[in-house]
PDB file of N, CA and C in Angstrom:
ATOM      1  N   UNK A   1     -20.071  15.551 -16.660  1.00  0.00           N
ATOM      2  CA  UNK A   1     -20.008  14.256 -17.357  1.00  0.00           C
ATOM      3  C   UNK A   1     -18.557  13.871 -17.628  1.00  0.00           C
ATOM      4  N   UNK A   2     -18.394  12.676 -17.305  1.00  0.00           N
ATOM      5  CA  UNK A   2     -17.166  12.083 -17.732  1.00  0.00           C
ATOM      6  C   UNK A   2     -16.665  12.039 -19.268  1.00  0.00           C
ATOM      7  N   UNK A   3     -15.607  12.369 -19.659  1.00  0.00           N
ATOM      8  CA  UNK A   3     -15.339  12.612 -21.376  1.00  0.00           C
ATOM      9  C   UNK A   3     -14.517  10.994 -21.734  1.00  0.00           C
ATOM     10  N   UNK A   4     -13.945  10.134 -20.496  1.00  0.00           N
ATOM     11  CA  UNK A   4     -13.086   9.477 -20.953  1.00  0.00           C
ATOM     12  C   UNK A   4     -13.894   8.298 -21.551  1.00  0.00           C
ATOM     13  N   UNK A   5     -13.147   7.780 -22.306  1.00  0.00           N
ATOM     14  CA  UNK A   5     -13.474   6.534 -22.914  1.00  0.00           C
ATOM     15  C   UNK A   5     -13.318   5.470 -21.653  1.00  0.00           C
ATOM     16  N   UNK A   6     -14.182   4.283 -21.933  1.00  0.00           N
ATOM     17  CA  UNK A   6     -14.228   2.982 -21.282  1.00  0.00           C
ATOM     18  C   UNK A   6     -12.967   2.429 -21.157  1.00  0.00           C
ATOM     19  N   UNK A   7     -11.695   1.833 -22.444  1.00  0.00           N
ATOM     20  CA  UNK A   7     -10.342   2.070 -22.206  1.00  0.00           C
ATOM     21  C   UNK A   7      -9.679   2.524 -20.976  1.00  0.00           C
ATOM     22  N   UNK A   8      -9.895   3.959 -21.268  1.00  0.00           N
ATOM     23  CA  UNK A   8      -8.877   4.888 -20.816  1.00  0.00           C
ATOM     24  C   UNK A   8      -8.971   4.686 -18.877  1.00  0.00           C
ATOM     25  N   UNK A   9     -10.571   4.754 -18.692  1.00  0.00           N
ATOM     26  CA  UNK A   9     -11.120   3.927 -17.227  1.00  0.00           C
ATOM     27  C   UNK A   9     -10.686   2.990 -16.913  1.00  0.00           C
ATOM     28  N   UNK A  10     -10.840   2.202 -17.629  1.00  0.00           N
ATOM     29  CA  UNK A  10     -10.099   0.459 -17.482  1.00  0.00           C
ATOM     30  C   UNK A  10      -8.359   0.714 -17.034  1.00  0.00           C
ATOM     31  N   UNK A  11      -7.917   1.520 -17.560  1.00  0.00           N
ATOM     32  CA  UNK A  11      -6.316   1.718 -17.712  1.00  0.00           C
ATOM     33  C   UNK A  11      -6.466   2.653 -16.324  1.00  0.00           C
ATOM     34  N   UNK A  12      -6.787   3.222 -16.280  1.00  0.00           N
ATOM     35  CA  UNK A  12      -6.934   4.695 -14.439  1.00  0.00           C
ATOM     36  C   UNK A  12      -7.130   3.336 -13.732  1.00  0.00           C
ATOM     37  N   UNK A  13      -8.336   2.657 -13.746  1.00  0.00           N
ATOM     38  CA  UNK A  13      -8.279   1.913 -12.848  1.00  0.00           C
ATOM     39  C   UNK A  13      -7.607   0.694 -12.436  1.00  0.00           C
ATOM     40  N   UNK A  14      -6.692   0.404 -13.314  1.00  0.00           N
ATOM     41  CA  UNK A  14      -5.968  -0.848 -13.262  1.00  0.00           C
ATOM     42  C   UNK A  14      -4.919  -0.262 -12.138  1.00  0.00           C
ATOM     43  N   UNK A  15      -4.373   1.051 -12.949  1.00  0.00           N
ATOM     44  CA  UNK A  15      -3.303   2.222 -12.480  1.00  0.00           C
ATOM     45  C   UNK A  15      -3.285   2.258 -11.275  1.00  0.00           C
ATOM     46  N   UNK A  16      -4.340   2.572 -10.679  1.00  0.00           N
ATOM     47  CA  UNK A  16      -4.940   3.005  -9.169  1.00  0.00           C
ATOM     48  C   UNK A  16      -4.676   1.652  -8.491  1.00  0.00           C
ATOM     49  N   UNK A  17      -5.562   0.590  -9.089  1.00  0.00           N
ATOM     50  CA  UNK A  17      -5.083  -1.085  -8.102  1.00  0.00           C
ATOM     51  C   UNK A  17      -3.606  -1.434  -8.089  1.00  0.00           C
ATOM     52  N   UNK A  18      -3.160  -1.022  -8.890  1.00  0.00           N
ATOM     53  CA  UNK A  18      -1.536  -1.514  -8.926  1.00  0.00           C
ATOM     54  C   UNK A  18      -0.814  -0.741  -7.969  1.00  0.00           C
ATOM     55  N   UNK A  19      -1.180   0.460  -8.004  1.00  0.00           N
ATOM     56  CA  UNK A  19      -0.371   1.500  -7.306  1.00  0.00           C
ATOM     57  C   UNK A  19      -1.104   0.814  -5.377  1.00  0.00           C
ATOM     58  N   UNK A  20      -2.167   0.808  -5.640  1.00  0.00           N
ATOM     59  CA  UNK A  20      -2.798   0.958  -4.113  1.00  0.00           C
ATOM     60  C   UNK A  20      -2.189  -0.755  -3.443  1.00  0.00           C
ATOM     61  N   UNK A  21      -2.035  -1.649  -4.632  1.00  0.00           N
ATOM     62  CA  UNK A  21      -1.283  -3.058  -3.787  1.00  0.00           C
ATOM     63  C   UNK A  21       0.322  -2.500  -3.789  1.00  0.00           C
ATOM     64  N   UNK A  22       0.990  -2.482  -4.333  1.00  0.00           N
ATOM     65  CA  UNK A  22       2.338  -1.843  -3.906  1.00  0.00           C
ATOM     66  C   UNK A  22       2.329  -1.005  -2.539  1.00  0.00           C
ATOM     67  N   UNK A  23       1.483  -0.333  -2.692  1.00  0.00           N
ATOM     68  CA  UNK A  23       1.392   0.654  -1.140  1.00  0.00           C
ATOM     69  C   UNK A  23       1.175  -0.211   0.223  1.00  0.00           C
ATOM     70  N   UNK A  24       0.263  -1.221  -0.544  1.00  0.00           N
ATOM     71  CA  UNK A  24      -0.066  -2.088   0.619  1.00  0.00           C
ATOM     72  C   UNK A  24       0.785  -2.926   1.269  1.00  0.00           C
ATOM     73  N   UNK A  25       1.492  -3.744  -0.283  1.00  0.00           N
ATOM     74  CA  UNK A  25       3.137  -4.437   0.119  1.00  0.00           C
ATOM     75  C   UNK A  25       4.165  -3.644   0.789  1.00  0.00           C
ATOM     76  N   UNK A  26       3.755  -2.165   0.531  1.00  0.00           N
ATOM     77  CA  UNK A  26       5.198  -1.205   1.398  1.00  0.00           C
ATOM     78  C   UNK A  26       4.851  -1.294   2.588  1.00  0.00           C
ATOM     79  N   UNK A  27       3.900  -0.786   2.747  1.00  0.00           N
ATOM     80  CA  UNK A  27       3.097  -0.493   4.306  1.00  0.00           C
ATOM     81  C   UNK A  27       3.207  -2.006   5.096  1.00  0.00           C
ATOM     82  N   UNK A  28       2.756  -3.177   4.584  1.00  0.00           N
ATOM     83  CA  UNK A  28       2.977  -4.490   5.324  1.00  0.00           C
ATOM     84  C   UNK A  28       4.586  -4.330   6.021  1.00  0.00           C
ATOM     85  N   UNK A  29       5.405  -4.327   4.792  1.00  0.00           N
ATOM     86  CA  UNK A  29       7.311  -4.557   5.072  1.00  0.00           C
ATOM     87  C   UNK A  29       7.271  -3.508   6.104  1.00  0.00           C
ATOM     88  N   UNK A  30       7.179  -2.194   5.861  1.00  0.00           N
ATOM     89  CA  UNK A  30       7.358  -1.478   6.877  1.00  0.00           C
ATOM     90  C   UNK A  30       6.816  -1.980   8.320  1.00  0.00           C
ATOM     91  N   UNK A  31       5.440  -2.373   8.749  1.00  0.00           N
ATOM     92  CA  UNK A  31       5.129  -2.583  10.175  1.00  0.00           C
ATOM     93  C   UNK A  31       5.815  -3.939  10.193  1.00  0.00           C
ATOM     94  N   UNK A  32       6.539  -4.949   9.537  1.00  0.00           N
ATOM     95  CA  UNK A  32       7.440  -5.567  10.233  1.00  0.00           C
ATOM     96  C   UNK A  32       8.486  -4.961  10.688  1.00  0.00           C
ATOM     97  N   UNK A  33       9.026  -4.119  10.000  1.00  0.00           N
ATOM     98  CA  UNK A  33      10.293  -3.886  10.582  1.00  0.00           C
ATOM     99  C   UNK A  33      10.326  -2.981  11.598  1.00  0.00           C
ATOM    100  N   UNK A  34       8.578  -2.318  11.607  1.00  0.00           N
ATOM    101  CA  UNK A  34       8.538  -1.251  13.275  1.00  0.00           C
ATOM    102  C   UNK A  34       8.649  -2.324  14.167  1.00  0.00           C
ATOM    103  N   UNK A  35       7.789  -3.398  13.921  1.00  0.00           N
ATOM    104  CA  UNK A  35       7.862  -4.465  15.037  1.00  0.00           C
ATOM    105  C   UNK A  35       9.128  -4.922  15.408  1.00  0.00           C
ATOM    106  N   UNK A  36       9.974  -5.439  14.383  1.00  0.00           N
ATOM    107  CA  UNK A  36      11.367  -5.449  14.698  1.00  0.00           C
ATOM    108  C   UNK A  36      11.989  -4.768  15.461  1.00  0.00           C
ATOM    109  N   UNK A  37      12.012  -3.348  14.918  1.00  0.00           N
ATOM    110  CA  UNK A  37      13.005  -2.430  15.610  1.00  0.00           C
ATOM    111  C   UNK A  37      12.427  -2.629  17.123  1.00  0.00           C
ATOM    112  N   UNK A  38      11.101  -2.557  17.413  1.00  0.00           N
ATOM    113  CA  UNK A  38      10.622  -2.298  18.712  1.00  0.00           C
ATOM    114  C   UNK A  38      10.858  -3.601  19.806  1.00  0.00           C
ATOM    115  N   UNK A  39      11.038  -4.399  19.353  1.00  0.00           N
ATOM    116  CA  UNK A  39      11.231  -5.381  20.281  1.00  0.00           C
ATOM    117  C   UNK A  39      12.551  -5.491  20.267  1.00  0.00           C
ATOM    118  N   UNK A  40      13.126  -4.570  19.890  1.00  0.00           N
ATOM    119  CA  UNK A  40      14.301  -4.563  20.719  1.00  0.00           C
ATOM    120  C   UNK A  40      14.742  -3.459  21.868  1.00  0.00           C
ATOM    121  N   UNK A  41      13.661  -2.866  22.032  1.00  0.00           N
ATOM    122  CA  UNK A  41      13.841  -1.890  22.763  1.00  0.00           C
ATOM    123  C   UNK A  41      12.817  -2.316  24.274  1.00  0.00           C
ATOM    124  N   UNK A  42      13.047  -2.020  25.103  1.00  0.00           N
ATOM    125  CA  UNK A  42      12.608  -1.982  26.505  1.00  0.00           C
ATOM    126  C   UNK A  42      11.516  -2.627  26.565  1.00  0.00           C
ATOM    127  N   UNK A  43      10.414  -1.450  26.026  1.00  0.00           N
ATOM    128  CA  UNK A  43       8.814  -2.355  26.043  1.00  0.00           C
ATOM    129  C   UNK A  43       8.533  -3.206  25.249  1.00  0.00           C
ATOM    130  N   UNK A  44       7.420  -4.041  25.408  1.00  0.00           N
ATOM    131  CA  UNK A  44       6.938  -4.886  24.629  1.00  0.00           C
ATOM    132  C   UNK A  44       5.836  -4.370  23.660  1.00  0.00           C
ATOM    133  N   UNK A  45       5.417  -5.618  22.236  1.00  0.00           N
ATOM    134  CA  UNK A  45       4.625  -4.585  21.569  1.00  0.00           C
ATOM    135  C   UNK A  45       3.673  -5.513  21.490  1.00  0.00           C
ATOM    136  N   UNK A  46       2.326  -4.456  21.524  1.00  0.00           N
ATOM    137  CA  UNK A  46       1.194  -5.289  21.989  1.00  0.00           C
ATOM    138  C   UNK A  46       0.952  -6.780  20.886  1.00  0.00           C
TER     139      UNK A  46
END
């Protein structure tokens, strides 16, 4: 059984969405800039 209060859930889970959109905004910036780097190189990207 879970001990935490409703709160404390509310707060983990806010925690968790905040953290998991930041990851998402990193991860987006990053595959632009693979795309970047890669089109400058020889092959093309699909």
């Amino acid at each position: 059984m879970k001990t935490k209060t409703k709160t404390s859930e509310e707060q983990t889970t806010y925690s968790l969405n905040w953290n998991a959109d930041r990851l998402i905004s990193e991860n987006e910036l990053l595959k632009k800039e693979n795309l970047r780097l890669q089109s400058g190189r020889e092959y093309t990207t699909p």
